[in-house]
PDB file of N, CA and C in Angstrom:
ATOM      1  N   UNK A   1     111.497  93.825 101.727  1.00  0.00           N
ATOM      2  CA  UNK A   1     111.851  92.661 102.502  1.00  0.00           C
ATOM      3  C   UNK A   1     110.628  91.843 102.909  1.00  0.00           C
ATOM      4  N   UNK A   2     109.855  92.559 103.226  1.00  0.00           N
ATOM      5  CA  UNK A   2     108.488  91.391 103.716  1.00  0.00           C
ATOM      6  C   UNK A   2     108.104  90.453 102.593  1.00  0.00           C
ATOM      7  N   UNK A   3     107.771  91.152 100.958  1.00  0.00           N
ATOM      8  CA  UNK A   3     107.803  90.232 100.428  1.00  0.00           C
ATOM      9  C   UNK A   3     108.538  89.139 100.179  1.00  0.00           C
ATOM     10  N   UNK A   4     110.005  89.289 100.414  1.00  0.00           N
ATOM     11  CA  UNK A   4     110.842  88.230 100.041  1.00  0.00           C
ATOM     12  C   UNK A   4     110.566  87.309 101.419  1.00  0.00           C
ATOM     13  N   UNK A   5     110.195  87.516 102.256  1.00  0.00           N
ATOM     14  CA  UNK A   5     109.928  86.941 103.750  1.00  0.00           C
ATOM     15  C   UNK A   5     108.629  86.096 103.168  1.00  0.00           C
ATOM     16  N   UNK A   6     107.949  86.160 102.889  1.00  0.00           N
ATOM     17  CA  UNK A   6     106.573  85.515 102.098  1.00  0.00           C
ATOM     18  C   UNK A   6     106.622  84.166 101.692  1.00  0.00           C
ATOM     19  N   UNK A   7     107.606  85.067 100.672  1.00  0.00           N
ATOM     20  CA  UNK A   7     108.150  83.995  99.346  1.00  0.00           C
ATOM     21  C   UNK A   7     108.785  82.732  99.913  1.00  0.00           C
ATOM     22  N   UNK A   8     109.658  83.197 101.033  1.00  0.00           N
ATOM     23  CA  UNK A   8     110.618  81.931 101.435  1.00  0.00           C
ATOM     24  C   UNK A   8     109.879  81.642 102.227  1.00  0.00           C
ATOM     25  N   UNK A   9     108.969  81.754 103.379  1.00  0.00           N
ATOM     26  CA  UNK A   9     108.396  81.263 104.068  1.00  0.00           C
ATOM     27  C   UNK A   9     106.741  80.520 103.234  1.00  0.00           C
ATOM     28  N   UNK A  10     106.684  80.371 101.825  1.00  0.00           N
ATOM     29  CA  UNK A  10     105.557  80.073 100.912  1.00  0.00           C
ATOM     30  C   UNK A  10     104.989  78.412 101.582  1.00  0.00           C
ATOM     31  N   UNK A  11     106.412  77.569 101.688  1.00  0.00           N
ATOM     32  CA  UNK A  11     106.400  76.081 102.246  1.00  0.00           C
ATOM     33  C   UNK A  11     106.735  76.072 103.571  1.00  0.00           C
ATOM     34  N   UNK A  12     105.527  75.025 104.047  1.00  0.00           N
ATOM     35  CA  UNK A  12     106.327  74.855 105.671  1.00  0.00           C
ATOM     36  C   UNK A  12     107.300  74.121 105.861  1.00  0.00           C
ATOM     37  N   UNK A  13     108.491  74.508 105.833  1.00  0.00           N
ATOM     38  CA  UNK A  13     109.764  73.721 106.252  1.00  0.00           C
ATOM     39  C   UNK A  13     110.591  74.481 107.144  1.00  0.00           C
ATOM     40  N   UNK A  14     111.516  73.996 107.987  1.00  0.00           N
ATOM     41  CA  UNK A  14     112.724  74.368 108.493  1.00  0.00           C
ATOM     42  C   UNK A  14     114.162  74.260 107.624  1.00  0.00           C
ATOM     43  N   UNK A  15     113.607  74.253 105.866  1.00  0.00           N
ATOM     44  CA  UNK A  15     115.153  74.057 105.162  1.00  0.00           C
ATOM     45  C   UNK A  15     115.812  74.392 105.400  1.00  0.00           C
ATOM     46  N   UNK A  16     115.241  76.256 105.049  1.00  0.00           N
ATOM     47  CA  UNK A  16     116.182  77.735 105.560  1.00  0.00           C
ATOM     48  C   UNK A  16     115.729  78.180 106.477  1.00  0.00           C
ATOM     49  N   UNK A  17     117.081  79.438 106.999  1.00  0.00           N
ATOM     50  CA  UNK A  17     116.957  79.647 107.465  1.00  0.00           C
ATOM     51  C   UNK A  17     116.870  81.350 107.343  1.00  0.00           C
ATOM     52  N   UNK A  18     116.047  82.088 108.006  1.00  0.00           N
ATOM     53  CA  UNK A  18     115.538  82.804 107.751  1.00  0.00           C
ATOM     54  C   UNK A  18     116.037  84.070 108.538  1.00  0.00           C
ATOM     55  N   UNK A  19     116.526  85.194 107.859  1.00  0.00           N
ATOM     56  CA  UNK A  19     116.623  86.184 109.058  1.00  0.00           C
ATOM     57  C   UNK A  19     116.092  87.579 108.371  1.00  0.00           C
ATOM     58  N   UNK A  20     115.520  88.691 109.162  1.00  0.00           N
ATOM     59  CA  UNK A  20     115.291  90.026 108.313  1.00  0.00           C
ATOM     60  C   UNK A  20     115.793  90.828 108.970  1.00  0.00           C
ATOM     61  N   UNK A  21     116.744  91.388 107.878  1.00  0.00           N
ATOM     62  CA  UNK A  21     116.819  93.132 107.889  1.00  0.00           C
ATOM     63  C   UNK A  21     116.472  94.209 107.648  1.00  0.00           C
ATOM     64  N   UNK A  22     116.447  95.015 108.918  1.00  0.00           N
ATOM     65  CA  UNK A  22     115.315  96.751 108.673  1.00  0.00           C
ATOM     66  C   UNK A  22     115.904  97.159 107.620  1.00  0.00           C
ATOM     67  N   UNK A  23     117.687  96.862 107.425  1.00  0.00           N
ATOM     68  CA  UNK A  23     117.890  97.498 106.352  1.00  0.00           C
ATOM     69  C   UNK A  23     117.527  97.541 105.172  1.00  0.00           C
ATOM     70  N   UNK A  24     117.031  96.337 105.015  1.00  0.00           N
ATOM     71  CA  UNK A  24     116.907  96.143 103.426  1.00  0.00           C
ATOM     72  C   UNK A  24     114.963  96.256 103.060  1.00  0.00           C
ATOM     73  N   UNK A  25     114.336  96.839 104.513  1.00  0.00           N
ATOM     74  CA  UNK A  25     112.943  97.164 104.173  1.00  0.00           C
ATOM     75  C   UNK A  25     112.839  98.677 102.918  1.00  0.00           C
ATOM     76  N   UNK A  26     111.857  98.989 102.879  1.00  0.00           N
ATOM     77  CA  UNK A  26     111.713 100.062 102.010  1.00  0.00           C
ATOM     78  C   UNK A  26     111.237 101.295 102.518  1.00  0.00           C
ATOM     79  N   UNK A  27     111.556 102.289 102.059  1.00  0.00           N
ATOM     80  CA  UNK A  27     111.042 103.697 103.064  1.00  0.00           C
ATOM     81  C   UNK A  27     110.037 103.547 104.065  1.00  0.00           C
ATOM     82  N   UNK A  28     109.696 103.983 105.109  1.00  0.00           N
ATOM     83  CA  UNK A  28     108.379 103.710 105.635  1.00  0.00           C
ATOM     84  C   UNK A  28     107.847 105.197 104.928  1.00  0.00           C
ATOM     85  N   UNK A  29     106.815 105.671 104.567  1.00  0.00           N
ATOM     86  CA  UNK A  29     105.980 106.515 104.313  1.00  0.00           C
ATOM     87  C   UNK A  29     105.356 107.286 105.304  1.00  0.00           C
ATOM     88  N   UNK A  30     105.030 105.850 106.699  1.00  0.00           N
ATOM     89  CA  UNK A  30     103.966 106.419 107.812  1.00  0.00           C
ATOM     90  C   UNK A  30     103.040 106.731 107.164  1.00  0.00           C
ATOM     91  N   UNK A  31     101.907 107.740 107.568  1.00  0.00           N
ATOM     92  CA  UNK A  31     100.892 108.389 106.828  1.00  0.00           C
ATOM     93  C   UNK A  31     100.410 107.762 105.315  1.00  0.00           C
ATOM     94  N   UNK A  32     101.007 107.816 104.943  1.00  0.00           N
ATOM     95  CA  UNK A  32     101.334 107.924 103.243  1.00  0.00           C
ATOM     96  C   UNK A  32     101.551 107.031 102.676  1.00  0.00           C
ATOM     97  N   UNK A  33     101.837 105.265 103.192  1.00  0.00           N
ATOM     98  CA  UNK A  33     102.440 104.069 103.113  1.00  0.00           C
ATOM     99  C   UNK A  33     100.937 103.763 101.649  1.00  0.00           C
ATOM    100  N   UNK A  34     101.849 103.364 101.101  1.00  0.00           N
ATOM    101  CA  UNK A  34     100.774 102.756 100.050  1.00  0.00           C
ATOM    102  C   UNK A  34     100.619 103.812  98.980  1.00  0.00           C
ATOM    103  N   UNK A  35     101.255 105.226  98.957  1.00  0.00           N
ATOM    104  CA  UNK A  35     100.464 106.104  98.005  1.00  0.00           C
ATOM    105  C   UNK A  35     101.784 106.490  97.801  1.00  0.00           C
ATOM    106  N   UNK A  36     101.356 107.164  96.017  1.00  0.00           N
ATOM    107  CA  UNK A  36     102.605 107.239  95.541  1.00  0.00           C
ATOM    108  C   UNK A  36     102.489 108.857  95.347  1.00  0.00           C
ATOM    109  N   UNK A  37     103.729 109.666  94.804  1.00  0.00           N
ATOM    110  CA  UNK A  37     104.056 111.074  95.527  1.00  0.00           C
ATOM    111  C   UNK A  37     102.929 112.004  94.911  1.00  0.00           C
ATOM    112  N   UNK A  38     102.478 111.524  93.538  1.00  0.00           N
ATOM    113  CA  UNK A  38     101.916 112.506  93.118  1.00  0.00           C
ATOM    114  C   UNK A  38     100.457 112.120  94.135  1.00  0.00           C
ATOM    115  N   UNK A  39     100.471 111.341  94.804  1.00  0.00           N
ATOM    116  CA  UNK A  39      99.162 111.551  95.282  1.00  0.00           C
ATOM    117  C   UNK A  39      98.799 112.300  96.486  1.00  0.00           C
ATOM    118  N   UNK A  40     100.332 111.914  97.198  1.00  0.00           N
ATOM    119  CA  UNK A  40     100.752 112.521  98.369  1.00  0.00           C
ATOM    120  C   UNK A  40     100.448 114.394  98.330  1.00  0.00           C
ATOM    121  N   UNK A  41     101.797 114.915  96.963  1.00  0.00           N
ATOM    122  CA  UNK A  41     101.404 115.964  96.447  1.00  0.00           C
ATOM    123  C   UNK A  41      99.837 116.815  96.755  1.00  0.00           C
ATOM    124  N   UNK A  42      99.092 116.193  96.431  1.00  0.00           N
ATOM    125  CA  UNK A  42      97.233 116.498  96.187  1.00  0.00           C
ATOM    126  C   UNK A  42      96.606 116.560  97.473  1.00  0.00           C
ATOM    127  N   UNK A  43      97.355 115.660  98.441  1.00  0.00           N
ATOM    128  CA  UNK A  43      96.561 115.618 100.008  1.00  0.00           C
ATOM    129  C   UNK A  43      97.440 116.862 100.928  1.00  0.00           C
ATOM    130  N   UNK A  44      98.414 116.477 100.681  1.00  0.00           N
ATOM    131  CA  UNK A  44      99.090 117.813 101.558  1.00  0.00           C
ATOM    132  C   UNK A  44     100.030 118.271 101.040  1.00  0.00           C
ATOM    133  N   UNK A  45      99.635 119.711  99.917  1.00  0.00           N
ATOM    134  CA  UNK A  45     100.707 120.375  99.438  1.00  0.00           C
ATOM    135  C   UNK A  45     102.099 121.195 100.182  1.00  0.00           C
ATOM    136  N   UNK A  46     101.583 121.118 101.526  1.00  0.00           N
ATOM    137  CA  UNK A  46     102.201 122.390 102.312  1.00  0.00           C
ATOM    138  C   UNK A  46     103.792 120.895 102.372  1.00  0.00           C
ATOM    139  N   UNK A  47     103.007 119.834 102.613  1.00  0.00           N
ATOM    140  CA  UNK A  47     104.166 118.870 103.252  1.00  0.00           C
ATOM    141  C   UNK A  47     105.372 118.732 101.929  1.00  0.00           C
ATOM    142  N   UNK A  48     104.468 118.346 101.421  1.00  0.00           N
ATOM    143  CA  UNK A  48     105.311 118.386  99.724  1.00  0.00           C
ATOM    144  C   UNK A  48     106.232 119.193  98.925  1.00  0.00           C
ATOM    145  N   UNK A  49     106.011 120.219  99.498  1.00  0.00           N
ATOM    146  CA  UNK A  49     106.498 121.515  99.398  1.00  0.00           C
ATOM    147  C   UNK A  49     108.046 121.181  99.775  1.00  0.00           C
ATOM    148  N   UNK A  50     107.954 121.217 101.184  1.00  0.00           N
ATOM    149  CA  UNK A  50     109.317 121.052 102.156  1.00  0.00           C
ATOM    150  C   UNK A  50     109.813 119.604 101.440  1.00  0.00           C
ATOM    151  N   UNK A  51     108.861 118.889 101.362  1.00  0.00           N
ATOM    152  CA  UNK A  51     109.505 117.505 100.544  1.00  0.00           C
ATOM    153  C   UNK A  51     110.942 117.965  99.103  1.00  0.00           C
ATOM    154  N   UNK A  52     110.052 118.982  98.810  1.00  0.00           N
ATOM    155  CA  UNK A  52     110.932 119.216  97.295  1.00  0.00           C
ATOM    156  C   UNK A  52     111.877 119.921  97.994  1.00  0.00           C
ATOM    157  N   UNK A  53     112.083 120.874  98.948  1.00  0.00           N
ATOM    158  CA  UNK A  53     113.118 121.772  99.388  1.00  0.00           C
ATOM    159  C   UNK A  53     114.167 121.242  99.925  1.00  0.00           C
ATOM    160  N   UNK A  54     114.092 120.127 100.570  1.00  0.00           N
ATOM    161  CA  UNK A  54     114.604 118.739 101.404  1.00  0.00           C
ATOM    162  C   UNK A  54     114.422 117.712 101.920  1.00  0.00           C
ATOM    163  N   UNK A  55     114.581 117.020 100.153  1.00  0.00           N
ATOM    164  CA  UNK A  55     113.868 115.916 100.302  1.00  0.00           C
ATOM    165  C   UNK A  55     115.047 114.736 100.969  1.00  0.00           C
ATOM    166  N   UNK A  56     116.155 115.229 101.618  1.00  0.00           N
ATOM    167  CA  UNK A  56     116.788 114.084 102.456  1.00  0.00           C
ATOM    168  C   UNK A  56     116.524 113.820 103.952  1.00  0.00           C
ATOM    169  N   UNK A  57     116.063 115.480 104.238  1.00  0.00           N
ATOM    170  CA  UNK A  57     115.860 115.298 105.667  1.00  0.00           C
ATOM    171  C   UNK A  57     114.120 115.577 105.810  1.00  0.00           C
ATOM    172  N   UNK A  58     113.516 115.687 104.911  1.00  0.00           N
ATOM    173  CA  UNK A  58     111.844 115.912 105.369  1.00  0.00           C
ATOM    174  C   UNK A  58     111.781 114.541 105.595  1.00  0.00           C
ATOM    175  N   UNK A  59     111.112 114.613 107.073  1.00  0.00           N
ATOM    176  CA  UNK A  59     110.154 113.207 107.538  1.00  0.00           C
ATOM    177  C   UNK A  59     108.645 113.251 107.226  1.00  0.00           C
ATOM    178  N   UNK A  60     108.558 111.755 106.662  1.00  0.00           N
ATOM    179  CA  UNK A  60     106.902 111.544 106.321  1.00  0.00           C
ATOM    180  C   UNK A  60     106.547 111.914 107.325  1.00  0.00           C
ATOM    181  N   UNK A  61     105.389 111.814 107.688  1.00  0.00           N
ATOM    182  CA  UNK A  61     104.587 111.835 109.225  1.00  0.00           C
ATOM    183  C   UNK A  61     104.071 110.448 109.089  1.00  0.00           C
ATOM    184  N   UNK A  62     105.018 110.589 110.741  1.00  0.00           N
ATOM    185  CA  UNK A  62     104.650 108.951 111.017  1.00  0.00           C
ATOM    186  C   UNK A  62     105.385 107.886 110.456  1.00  0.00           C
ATOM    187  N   UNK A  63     106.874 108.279 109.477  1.00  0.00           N
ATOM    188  CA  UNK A  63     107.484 107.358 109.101  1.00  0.00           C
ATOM    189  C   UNK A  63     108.718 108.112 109.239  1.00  0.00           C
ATOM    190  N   UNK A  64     109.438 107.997 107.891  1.00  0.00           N
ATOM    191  CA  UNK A  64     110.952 107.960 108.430  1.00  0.00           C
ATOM    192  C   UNK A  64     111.666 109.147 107.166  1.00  0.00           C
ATOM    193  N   UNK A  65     112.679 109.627 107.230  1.00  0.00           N
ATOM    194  CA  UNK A  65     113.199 110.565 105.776  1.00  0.00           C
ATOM    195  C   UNK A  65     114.132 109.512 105.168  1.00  0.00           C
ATOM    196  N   UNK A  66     114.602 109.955 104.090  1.00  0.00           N
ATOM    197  CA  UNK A  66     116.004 109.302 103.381  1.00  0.00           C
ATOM    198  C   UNK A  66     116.988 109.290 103.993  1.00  0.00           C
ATOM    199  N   UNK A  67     117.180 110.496 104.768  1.00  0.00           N
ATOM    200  CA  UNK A  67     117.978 110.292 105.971  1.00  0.00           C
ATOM    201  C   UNK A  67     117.996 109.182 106.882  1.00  0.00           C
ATOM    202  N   UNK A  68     117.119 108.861 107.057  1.00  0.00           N
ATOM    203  CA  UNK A  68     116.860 107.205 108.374  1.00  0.00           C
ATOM    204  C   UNK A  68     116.903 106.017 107.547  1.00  0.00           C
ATOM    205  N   UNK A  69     116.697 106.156 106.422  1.00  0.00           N
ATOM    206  CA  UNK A  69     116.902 105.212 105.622  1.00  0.00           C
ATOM    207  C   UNK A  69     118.147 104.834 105.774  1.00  0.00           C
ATOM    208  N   UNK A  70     119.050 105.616 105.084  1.00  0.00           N
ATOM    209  CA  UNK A  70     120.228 105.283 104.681  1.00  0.00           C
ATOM    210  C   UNK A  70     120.928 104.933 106.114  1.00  0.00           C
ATOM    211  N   UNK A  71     120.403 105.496 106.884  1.00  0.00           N
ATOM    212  CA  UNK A  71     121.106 105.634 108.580  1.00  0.00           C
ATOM    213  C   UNK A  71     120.555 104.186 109.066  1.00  0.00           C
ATOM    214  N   UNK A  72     119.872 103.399 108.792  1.00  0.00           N
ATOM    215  CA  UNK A  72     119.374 102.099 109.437  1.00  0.00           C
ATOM    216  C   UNK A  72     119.842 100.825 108.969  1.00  0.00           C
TER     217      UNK A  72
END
Protein backbone atom coordinates (compact mmCIF):
# COMPACT_ATOMS: atom_id res chain seq x y z
CA UNK A 1 0.00 0.00 0.00
CA UNK A 2 2.55 2.74 0.60
CA UNK A 3 3.71 2.31 -2.73
CA UNK A 4 0.46 2.73 -4.36
CA UNK A 5 0.11 5.87 -1.86
CA UNK A 6 3.31 7.35 -3.76
CA UNK A 7 2.13 6.72 -7.01
CA UNK A 8 -1.20 8.57 -6.55
CA UNK A 9 0.09 11.13 -4.52
CA UNK A 10 3.23 11.51 -7.59
CA UNK A 11 1.14 15.11 -8.67
CA UNK A 12 0.08 17.78 -6.44
CA UNK A 13 -3.56 17.83 -6.83
CA UNK A 14 -6.73 17.40 -4.83
CA UNK A 15 -8.28 15.23 -7.99
CA UNK A 16 -8.44 12.10 -5.76
CA UNK A 17 -9.17 11.22 -3.20
CA UNK A 18 -7.14 9.28 -1.15
CA UNK A 19 -7.65 6.81 1.67
CA UNK A 20 -5.28 3.79 3.21
CA UNK A 21 -5.86 0.56 4.39
CA UNK A 22 -3.75 -1.48 7.11
CA UNK A 23 -5.43 -4.07 5.36
CA UNK A 24 -4.12 -4.06 2.25
CA UNK A 25 -0.33 -3.20 3.73
CA UNK A 26 2.05 -6.18 3.56
CA UNK A 27 3.31 -8.38 6.45
CA UNK A 28 5.19 -6.25 8.82
CA UNK A 29 8.45 -8.36 9.40
CA UNK A 30 9.47 -5.92 12.45
CA UNK A 31 13.07 -6.96 12.92
CA UNK A 32 13.41 -8.46 9.62
CA UNK A 33 11.47 -5.78 7.36
CA UNK A 34 13.46 -5.64 4.21
CA UNK A 35 15.06 -9.24 4.31
CA UNK A 36 13.92 -12.06 2.68
CA UNK A 37 13.50 -15.66 4.61
CA UNK A 38 16.44 -17.26 3.52
CA UNK A 39 18.27 -14.52 5.04
CA UNK A 40 16.26 -14.34 8.03
CA UNK A 41 16.95 -18.28 8.21
CA UNK A 42 21.06 -17.44 8.60
CA UNK A 43 20.55 -14.65 11.39
CA UNK A 44 18.34 -16.52 13.68
CA UNK A 45 17.96 -20.16 13.14
CA UNK A 46 16.35 -20.90 16.52
CA UNK A 47 13.42 -18.26 15.27
CA UNK A 48 13.08 -19.96 11.96
CA UNK A 49 12.81 -23.04 13.26
CA UNK A 50 9.38 -22.28 15.12
CA UNK A 51 8.73 -20.25 11.85
CA UNK A 52 8.59 -23.68 9.92
CA UNK A 53 6.65 -25.47 12.88
CA UNK A 54 4.03 -22.54 12.83
CA UNK A 55 4.30 -20.54 10.45
CA UNK A 56 0.59 -19.00 11.05
CA UNK A 57 0.98 -18.11 14.47
CA UNK A 58 4.97 -17.41 14.87
CA UNK A 59 5.38 -13.61 15.37
CA UNK A 60 8.32 -11.76 13.71
CA UNK A 61 9.86 -9.82 16.49
CA UNK A 62 8.67 -6.64 16.45
CA UNK A 63 6.08 -7.23 13.76
CA UNK A 64 3.13 -9.20 13.25
CA UNK A 65 2.30 -13.34 12.24
CA UNK A 66 -0.06 -14.42 9.33
CA UNK A 67 -2.30 -14.63 11.88
CA UNK A 68 -2.59 -10.59 12.34
CA UNK A 69 -2.44 -10.33 8.95
CA UNK A 70 -5.32 -11.95 7.94
CA UNK A 71 -7.01 -10.64 11.34
CA UNK A 72 -6.45 -6.79 10.30
Amino acid sequence: MPRALETIQWKDTDEFQTEEKSSLNPLDKGDFAGKELEEVKDLDPEWYAQLEQDPFYTRFPGGESYRDLIQR
